[in-house]
Protein backbone atom coordinates (compact mmCIF):
# COMPACT_ATOMS: atom_id res chain seq x y z
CA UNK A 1 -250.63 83.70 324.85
CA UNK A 2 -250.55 82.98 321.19
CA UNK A 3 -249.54 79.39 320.14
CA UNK A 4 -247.78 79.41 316.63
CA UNK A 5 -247.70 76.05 314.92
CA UNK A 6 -246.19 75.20 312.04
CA UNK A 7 -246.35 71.65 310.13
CA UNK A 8 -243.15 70.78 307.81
CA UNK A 9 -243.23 67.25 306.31
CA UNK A 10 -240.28 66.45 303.79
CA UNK A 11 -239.70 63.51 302.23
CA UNK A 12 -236.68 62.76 300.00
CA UNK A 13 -235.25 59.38 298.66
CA UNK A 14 -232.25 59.88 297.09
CA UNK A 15 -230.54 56.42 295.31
CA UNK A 16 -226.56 57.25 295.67
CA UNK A 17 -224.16 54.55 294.76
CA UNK A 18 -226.63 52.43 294.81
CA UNK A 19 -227.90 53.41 298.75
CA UNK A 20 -231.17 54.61 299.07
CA UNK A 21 -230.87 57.59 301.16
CA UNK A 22 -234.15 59.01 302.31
CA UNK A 23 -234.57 62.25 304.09
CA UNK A 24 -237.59 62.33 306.61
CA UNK A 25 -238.56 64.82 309.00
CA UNK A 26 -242.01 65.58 310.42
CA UNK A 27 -241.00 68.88 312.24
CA UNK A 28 -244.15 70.92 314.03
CA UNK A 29 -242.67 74.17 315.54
CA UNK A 30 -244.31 74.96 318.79
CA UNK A 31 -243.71 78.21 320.81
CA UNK A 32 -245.03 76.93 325.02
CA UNK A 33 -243.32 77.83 327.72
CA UNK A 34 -240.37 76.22 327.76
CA UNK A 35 -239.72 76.99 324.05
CA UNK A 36 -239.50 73.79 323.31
CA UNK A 37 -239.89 71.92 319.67
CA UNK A 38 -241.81 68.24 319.92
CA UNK A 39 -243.09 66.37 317.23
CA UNK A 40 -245.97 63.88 318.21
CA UNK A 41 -246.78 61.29 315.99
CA UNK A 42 -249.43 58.51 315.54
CA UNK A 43 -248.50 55.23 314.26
CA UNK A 44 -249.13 51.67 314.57
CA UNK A 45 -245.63 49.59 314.48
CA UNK A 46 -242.26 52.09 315.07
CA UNK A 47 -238.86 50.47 313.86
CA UNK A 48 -235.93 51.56 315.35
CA UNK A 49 -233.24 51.43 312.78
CA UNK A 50 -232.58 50.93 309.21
CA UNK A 51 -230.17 47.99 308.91
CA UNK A 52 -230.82 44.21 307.62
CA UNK A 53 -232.88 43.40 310.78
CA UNK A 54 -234.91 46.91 310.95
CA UNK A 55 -235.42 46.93 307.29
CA UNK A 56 -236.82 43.13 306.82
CA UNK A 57 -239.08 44.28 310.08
CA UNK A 58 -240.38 47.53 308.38
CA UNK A 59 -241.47 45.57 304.94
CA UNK A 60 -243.09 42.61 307.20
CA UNK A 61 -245.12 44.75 308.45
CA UNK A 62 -246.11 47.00 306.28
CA UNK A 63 -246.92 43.92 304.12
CA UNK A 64 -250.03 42.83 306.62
CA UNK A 65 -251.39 46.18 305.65
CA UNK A 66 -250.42 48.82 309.10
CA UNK A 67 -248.34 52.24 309.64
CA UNK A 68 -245.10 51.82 310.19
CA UNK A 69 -242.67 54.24 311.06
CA UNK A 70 -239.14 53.69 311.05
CA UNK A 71 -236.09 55.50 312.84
CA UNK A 72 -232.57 55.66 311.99
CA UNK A 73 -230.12 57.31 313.71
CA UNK A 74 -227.54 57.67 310.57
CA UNK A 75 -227.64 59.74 307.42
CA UNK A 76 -227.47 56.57 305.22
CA UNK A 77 -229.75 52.89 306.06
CA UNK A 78 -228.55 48.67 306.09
CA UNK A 79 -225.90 49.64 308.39
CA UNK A 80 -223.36 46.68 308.86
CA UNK A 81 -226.26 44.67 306.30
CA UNK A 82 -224.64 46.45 303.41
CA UNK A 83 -221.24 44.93 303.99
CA UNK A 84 -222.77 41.14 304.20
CA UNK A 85 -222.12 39.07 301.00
CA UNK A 86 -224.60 36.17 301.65
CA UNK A 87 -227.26 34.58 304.08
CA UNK A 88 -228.37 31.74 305.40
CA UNK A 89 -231.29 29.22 304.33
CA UNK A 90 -232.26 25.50 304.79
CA UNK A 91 -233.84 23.69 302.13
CA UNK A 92 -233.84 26.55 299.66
CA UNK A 93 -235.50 26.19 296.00
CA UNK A 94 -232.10 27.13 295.12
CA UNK A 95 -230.40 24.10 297.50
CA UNK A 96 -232.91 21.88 295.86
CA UNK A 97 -232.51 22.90 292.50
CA UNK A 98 -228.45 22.17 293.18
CA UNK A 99 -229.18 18.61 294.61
CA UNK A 100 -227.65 20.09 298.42
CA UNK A 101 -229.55 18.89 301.34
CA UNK A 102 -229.08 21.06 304.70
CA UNK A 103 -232.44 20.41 306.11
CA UNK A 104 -233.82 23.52 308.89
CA UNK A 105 -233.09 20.14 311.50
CA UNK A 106 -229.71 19.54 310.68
CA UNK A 107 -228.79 23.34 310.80
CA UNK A 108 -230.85 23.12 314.01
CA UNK A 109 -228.67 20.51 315.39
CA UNK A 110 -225.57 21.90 314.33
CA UNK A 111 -226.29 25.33 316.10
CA UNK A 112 -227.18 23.71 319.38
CA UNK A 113 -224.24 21.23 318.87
CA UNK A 114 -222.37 24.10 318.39
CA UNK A 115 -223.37 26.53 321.28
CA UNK A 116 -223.13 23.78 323.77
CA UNK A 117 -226.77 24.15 324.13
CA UNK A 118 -226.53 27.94 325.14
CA UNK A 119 -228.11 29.13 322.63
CA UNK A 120 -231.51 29.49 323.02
CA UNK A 121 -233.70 26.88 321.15
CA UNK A 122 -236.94 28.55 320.71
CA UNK A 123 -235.13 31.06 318.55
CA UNK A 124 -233.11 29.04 316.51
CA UNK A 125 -235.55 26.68 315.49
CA UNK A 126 -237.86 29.60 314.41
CA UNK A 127 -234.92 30.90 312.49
CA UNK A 128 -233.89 28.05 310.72
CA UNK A 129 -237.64 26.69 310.01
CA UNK A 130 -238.38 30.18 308.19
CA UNK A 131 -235.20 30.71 306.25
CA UNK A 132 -235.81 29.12 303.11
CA UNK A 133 -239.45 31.02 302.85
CA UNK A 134 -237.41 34.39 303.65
CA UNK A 135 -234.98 33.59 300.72
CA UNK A 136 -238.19 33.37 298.67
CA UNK A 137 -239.47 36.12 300.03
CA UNK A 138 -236.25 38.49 299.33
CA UNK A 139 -235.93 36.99 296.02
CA UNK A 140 -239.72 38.17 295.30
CA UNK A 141 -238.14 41.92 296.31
CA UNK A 142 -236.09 41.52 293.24
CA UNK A 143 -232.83 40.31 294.38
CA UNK A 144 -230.78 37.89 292.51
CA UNK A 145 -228.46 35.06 293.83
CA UNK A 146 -224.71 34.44 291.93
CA UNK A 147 -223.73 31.17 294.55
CA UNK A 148 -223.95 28.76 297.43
CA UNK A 149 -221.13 28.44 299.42
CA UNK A 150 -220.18 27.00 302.65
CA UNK A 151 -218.67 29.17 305.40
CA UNK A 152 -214.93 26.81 305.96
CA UNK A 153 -213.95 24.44 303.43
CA UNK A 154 -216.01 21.95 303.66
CA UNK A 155 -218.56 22.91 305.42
CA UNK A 156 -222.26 23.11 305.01
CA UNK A 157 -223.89 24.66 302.00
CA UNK A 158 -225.86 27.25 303.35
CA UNK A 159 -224.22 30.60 302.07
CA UNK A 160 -227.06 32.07 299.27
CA UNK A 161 -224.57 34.73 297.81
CA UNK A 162 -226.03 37.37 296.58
CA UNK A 163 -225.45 38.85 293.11
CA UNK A 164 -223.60 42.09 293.10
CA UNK A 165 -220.32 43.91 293.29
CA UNK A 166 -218.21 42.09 295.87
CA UNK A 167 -217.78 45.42 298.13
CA UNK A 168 -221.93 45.56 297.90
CA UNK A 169 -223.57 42.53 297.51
CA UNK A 170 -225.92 43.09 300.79
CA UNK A 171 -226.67 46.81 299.74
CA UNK A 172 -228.19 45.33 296.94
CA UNK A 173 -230.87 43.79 299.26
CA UNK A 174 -231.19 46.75 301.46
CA UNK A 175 -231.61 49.22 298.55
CA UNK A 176 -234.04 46.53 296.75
CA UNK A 177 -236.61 47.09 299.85
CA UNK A 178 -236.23 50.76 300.04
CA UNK A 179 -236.87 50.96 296.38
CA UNK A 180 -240.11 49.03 297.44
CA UNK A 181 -240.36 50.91 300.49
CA UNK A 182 -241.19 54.16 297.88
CA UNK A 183 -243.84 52.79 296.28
CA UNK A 184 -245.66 51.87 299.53
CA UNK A 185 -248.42 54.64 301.36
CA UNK A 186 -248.02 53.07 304.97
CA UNK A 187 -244.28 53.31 305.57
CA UNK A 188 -242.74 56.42 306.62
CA UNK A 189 -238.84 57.15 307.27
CA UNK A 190 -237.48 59.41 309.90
CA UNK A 191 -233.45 59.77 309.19
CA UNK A 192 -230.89 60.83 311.65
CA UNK A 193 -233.50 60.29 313.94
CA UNK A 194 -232.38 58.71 316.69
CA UNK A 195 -234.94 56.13 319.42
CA UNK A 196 -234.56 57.46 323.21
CA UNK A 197 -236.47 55.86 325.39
CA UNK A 198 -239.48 53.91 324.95
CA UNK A 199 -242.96 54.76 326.12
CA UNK A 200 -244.74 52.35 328.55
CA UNK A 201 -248.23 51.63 329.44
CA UNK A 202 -249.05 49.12 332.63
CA UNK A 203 -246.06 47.28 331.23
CA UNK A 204 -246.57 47.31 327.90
CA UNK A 205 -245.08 49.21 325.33
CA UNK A 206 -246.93 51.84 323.41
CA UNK A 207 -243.92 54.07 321.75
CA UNK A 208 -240.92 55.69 321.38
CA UNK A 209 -239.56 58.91 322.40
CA UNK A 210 -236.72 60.05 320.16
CA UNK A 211 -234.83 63.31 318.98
CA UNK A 212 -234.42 64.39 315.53
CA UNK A 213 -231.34 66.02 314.13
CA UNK A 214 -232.07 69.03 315.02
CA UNK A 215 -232.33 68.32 318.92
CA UNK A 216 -236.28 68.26 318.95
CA UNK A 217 -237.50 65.28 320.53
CA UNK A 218 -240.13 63.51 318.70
CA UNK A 219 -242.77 61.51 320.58
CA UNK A 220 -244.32 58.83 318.48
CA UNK A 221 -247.57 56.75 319.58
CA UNK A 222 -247.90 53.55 318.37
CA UNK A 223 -248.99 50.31 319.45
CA UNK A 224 -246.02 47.86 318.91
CA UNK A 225 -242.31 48.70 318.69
CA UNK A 226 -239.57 46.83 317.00
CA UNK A 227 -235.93 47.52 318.31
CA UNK A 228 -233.11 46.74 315.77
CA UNK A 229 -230.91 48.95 316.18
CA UNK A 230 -227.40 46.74 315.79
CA UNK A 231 -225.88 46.25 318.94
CA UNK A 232 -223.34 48.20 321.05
CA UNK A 233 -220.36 48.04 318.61
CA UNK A 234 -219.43 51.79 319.33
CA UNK A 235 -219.80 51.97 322.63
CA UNK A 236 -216.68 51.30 324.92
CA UNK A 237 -217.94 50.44 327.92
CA UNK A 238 -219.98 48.00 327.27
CA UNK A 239 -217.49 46.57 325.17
CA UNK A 240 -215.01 46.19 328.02
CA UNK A 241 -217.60 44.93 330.30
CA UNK A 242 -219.74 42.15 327.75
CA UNK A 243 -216.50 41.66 325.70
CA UNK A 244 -213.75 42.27 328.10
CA UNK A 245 -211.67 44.08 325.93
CA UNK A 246 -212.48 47.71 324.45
CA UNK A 247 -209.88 48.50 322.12
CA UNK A 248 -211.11 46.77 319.00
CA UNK A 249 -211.87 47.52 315.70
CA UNK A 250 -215.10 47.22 313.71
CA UNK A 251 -216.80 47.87 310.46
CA UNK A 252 -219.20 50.70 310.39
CA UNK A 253 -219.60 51.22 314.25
CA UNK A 254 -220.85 54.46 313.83
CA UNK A 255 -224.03 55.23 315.91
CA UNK A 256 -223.93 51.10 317.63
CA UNK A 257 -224.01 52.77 320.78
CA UNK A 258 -225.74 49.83 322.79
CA UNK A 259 -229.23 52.55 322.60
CA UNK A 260 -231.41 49.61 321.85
CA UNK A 261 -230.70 47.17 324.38
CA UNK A 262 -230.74 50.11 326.95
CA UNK A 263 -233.99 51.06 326.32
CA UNK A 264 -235.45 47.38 326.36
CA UNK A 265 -233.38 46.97 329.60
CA UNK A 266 -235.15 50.43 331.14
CA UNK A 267 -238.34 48.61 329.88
CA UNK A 268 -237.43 45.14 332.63
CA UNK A 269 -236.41 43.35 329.50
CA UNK A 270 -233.85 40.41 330.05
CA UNK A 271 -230.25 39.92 329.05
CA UNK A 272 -229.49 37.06 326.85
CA UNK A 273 -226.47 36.32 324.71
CA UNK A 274 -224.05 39.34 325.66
CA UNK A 275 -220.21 39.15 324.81
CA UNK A 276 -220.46 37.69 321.31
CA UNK A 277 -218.82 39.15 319.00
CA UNK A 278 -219.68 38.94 314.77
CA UNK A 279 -217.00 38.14 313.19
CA UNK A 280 -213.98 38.68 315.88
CA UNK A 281 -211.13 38.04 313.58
CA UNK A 282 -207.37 39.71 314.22
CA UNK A 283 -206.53 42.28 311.04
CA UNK A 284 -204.44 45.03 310.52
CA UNK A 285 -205.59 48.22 312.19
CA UNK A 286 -206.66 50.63 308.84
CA UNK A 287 -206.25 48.22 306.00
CA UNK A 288 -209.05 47.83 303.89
CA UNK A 289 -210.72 44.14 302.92
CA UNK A 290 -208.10 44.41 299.83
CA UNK A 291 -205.50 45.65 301.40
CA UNK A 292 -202.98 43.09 299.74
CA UNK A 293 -200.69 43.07 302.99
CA UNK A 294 -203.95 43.11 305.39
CA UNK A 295 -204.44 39.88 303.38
CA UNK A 296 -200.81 38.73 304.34
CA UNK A 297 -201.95 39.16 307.85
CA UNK A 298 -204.20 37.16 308.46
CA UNK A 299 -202.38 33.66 306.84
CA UNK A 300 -201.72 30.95 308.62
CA UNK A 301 -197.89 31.41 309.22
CA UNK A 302 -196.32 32.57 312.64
CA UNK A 303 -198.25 34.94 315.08
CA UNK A 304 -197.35 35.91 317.92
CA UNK A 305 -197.98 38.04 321.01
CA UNK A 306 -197.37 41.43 322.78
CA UNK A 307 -194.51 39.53 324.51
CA UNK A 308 -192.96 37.59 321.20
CA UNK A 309 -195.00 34.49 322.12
CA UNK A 310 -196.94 32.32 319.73
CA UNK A 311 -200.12 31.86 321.20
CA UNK A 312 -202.65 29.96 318.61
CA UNK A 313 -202.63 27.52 316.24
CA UNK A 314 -202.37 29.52 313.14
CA UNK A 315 -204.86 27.47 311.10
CA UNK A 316 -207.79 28.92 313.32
CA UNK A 317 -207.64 31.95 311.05
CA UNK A 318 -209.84 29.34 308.91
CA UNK A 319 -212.67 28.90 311.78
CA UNK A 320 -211.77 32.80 312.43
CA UNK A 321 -214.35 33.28 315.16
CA UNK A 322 -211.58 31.19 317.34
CA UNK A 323 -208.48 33.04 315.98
CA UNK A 324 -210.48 36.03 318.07
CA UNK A 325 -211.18 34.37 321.23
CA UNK A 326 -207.32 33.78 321.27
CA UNK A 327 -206.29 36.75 319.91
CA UNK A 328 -208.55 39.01 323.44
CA UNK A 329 -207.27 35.64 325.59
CA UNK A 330 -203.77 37.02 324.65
CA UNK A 331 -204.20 40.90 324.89
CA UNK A 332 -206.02 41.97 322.08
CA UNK A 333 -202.68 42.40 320.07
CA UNK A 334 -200.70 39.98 317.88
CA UNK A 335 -198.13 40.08 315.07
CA UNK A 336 -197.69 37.77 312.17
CA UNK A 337 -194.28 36.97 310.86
CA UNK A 338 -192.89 36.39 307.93
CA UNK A 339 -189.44 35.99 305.74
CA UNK A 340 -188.97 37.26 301.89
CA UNK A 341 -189.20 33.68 300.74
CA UNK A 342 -192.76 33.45 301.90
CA UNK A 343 -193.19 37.41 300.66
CA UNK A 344 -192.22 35.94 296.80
CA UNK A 345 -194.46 32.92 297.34
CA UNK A 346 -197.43 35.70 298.65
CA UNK A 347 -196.55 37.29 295.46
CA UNK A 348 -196.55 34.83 292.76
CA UNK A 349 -198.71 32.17 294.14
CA UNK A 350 -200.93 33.94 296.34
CA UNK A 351 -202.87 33.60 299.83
CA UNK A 352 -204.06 29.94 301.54
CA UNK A 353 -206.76 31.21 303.54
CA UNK A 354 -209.45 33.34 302.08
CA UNK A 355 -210.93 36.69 303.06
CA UNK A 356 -214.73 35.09 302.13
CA UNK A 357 -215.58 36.00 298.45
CA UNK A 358 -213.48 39.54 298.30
CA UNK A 359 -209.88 37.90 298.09
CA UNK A 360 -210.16 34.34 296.92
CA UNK A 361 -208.09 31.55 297.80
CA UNK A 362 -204.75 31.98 295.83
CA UNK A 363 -204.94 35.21 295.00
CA UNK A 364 -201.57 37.19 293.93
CA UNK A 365 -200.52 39.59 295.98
CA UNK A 366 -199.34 41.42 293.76
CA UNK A 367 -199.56 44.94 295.74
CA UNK A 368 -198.05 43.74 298.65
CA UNK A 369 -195.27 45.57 298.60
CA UNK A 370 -196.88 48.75 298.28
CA UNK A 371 -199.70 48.31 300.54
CA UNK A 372 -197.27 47.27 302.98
CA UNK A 373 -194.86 50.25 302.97
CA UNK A 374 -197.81 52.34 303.28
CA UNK A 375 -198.54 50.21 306.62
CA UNK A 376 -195.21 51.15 307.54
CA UNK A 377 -195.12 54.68 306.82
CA UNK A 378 -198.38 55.35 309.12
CA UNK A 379 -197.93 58.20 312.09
CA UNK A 380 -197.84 54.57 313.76
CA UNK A 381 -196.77 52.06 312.24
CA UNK A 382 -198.25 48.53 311.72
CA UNK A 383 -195.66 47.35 309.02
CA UNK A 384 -192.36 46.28 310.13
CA UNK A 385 -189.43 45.20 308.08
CA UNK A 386 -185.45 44.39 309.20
CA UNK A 387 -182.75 42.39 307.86
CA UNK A 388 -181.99 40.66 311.39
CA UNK A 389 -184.70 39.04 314.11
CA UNK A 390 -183.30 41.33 316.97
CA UNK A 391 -183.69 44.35 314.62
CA UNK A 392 -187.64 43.67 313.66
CA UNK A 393 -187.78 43.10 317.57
CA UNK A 394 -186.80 46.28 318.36
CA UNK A 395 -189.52 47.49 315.79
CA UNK A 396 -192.55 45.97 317.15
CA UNK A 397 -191.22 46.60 321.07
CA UNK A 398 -190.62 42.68 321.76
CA UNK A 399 -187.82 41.46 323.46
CA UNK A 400 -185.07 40.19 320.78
CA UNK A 401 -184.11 36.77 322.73
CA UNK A 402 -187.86 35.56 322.90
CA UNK A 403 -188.92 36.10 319.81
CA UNK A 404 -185.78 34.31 318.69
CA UNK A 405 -186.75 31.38 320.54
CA UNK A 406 -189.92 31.64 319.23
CA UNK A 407 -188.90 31.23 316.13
CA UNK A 408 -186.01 28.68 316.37
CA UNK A 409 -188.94 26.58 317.81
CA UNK A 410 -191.30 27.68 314.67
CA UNK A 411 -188.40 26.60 312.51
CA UNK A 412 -187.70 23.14 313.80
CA UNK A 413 -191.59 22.82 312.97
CA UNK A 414 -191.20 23.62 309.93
CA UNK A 415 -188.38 21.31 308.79
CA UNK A 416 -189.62 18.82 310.46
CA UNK A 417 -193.26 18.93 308.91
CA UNK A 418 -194.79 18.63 312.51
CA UNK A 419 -195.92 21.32 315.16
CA UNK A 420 -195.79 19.26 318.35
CA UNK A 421 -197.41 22.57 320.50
CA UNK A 422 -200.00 23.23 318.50
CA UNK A 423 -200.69 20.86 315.93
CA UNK A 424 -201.01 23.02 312.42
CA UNK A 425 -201.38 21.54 309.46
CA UNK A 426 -198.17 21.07 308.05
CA UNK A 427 -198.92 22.66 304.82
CA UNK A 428 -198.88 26.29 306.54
CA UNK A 429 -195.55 25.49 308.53
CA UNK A 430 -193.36 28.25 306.54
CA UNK A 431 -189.90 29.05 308.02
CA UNK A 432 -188.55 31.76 308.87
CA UNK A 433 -185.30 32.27 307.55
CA UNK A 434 -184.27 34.17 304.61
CA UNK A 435 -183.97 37.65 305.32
CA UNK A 436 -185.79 40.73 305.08
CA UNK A 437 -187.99 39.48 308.03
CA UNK A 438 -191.49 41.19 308.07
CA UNK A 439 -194.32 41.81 310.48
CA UNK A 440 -197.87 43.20 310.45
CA UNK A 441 -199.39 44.17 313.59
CA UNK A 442 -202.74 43.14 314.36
CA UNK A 443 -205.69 43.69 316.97
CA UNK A 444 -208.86 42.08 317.06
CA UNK A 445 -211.60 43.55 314.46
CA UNK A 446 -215.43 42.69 314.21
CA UNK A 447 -218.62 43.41 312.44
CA UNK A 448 -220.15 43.72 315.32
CA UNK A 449 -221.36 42.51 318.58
CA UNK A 450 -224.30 40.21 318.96
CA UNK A 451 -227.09 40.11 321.54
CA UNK A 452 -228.21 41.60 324.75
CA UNK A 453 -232.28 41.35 324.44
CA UNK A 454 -233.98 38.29 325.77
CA UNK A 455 -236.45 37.37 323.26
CA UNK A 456 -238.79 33.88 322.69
CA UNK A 457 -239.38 32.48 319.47
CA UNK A 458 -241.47 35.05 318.18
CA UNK A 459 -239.00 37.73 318.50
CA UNK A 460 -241.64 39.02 321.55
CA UNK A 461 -239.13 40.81 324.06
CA UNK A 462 -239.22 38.72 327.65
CA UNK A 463 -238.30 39.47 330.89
CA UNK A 464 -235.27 38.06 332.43
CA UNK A 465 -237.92 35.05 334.16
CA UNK A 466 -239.35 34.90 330.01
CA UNK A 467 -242.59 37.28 330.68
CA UNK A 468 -243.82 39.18 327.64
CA UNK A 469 -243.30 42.73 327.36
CA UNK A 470 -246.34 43.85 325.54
CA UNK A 471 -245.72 45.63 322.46
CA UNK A 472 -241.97 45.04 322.59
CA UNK A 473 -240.02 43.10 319.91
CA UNK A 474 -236.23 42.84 319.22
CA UNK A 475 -234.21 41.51 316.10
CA UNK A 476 -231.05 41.23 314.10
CA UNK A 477 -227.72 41.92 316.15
CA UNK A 478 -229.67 43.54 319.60
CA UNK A 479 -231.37 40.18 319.97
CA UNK A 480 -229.64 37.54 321.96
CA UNK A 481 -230.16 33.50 322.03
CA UNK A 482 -228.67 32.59 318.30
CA UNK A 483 -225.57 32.80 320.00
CA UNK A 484 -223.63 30.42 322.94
CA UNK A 485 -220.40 32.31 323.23
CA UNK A 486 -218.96 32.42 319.86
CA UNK A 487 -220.03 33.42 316.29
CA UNK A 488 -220.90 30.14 314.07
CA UNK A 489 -219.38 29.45 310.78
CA UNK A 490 -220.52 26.17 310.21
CA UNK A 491 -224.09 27.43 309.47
CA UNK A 492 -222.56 30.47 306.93
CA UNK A 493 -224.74 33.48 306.18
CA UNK A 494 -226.14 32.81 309.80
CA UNK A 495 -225.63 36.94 310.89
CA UNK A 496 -227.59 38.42 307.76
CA UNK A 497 -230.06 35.98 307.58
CA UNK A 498 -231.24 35.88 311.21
CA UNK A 499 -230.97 39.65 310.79
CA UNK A 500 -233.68 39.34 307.87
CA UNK A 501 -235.45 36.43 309.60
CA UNK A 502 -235.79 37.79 312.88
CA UNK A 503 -236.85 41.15 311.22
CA UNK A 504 -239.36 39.54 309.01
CA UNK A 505 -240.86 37.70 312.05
CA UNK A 506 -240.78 40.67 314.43
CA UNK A 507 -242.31 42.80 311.94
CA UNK A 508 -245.68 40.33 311.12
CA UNK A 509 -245.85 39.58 314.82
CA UNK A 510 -245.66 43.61 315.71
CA UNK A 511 -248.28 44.34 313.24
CA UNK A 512 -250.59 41.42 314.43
CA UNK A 513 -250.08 42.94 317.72
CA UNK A 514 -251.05 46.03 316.11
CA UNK A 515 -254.25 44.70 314.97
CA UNK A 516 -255.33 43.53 318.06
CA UNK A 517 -254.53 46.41 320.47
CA UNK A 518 -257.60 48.62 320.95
């Protein structure tokens, strides 16, 4: 029987809107008897995906001088990294240029504070001691910085904005490593190439299988492997399991199907940090960051329920990350209210709460109107508008008498400068009186989901009792312990900049591992 091989190796990097798409697929045609295609590769780190985390792992390595090979599932790379407008650092050049002092041990503190000691600490403090060297360090890739900025008014100084258009400021860091990624001989990129299942040795990892786009599987040696492949966003199950709720609504999902932690899982590795979600902040269901009346949404004015009930105080739309917990606590769905007098002050004066650096703080709304008749004119509607209380109740399928009580009660608030439920500022007690009356409809919307992978300071992947894996690392948004129950504001940048931290360490401790396996 003849054996016909047949070697193909094509690489393309294409720059698109400024995305650096790159093409890469090591296909060897073999005819055996179960006419079957598999690649086999040699390498000596393997990265599975091409996001913030992935990508800061790939250049770490590859800077201490091994083969890396990285994997991405998708037809473009940075994943949820190219919708991130800033990270984190402590004790920056460009903090102590600005005379602001967050030292790495009062961002340590805070995040412990924060997560009720849940969190784990060995990761943390290895995150927030390297941060300020990784802002050098991205800096020296050629990316440029416009601001610091804290994450709530207020708040700690620790939000390096990067310079860039405000729909692409972390693209500009992605594509700023793949352009480097180019000029480099030891990297190698495998898109729409998706990780499988890992290959094991006595325990330790020594590869990856995975399938390329055509449906061949692909079998690649190596001696350490990185998994970053950004969580479970798109996969239901797990979301109504970890998260409890299912029906929510991300940014860039696709191809988040939880593959990473599964195969570190399959490998014994432990579970740390599930059921946190990145961002977790209610929003209209199909309206864009801009969207003038997804904007409207999300101020602090009346929400309530499924049932017509407020549930929150309002102002937590500030600290989001709580707005979400009480937004699944109450059903995943919510509705904020609003009268034409408040619609004229949207209008003219603009918004109270900020949606981070895309819709500043008083912003006019000018396109409210229209953005919110197209709302309203969806197959279903999220836009509601009626000249009477028990006519918008019949719109959004609430019962007419409670949400009138709800919002007699909301009123008295409101002339009376004091919310004796809740206790919201003042300032955002609007009433609700002067007709047209208007709702948005809102469910519960994300980045992304954070951990699942129990790792140790060094990004090394650990058993459930904290043995090493050999060969096994984990970073960005698959790796848990940053995290107690809820995402962090008061350290901003904190999601992009552990993904590039815990990358950057994976990577140099993958390729040391490299170095030292025979």
């Amino acid at each position: 029987m003849i054996l016909l091989i047949q070697k193909i190796l094509i690489l393309l990097c294409i720059s698109l809107t400024g995305v650096v798409t790159c093409a890469a697929q090591d296909q060897t045609a073999a005819v055996n008897t179960m006419n079957s295609a598999l690649v086999t590769k040699k390498t000596d780190v393997v990265i599975i995906g091409a996001g913030a985390a992935g990508t800061a792992a790939a250049m770490a390595a590859a800077e201490k001088g091994v083969n890396v090979v990285i994997l991405e599932k998708q037809a473009t790379v940075g994943g949820t990294g190219n919708f991130a407008e800033g990270f984190f650092a402590a004790n920056s050049s460009m903090q102590l240029h600005q005379g602001i002092l967050v030292t790495p041990d009062m961002a340590f503190k805070t995040i412990m504070d924060y997560s009720h000691w849940k969190a784990n600490p060995y990761v943390a403090r290895a995150f927030v001691d390297r941060s300020a060297d990784t802002f050098e360090w991205v800096k020296s890739k050629g990316v440029e910085f416009e601001f610091i900025g804290p994450g709530v008014p207020g708040g700690a100084m620790t939000w390096h904005v990067v310079k860039g258009p405000r729909n692409g400021r972390g693209r500009s860091v992605i594509t700023a490593f793949f352009n480097k990624f180019k000029e480099m001989k030891n990297v190698e990129i495998l898109m729409k190439t998706a990780g499988k299942t890992l290959i094991t040795d006595n325990g330790a990892v020594t590869g990856v299988m995975a399938e390329n786009s055509q449906g061949n599987p692909v079998r690649i040696e190596a001696k350490a492997v990185v998994i970053a492949t950004g969580g479970y966003a798109n996969n239901k199950e797990m979301l109504k399991k970890y998260i409890g709720i299912a029906d929510l609504t991300f940014a860039a999902p696709a191809g988040k199907d939880g593959d990473g932690l599964a195969m570190a899982w399959s490998a014994g590795a432990g579970k740390e940090g599930l059921g946190v979600l990145h961002g977790h902040r209610p929003g209209v269901r199909g309206a864009s960051i801009g969207n003038h009346a997804g904007v409207a949404a999300i101020q602090p004015y009346l929400w309530v329920d499924g049932n017509g009930n407020r549930f929150t105080n309002e102002d937590n739309t500030i600290m989001w990350p709580h707005a979400g917990n009480a937004l699944v606590k109450a059903g995943g769905v919510m509705f904020t209210l609003y009268d034409d007098a408040t619609r004229n002050h949207l209008i003219k004066d603009g918004n109270e709460v900020a949606i981070g650096d895309f819709i500043p703080v008083n912003t006019p709304l000018i396109n409210l109107d229209a953005d919110f008749e197209k709302l309203a004119q969806k197959d279903v509607p999220v836009a509601f508008k009626a000249n009477t209380l028990d006519d918008l109740a019949k719109l959004m399928a609430v019962d007419p008498e409670r949400l009138k009580n709800t919002v007699a009660e909301y009123n008295t608030f409101s002339d009376n400068k004091e919310d004796t439920v809740f206790n919201k500022e003042s300032r955002y007690l609007r009433p609700i009186k002067t007709p047209p009356f208007y709702a948005l409809k809102s469910v519960s919307q994300a980045l992304g989901t954070l951990g699942g992978i129990k790792i140790d300071g060094k990004m090394r992947v650990v058993t459930q009792d904290g043995t090493i894996i050999p060969g096994l690392y984990a970073a960005g948004d698959d790796a848990g312990g940053l995290y107690g129950d809820t995402y962090d504001l008061n350290m901003a940048g904190e999601t992009f900049g552990f993904g590039l931290n815990s990358g950057r360490i994976a990577g140099e401790n993958a390729a040391s591992n490299a170095k030292n396996v025979n």
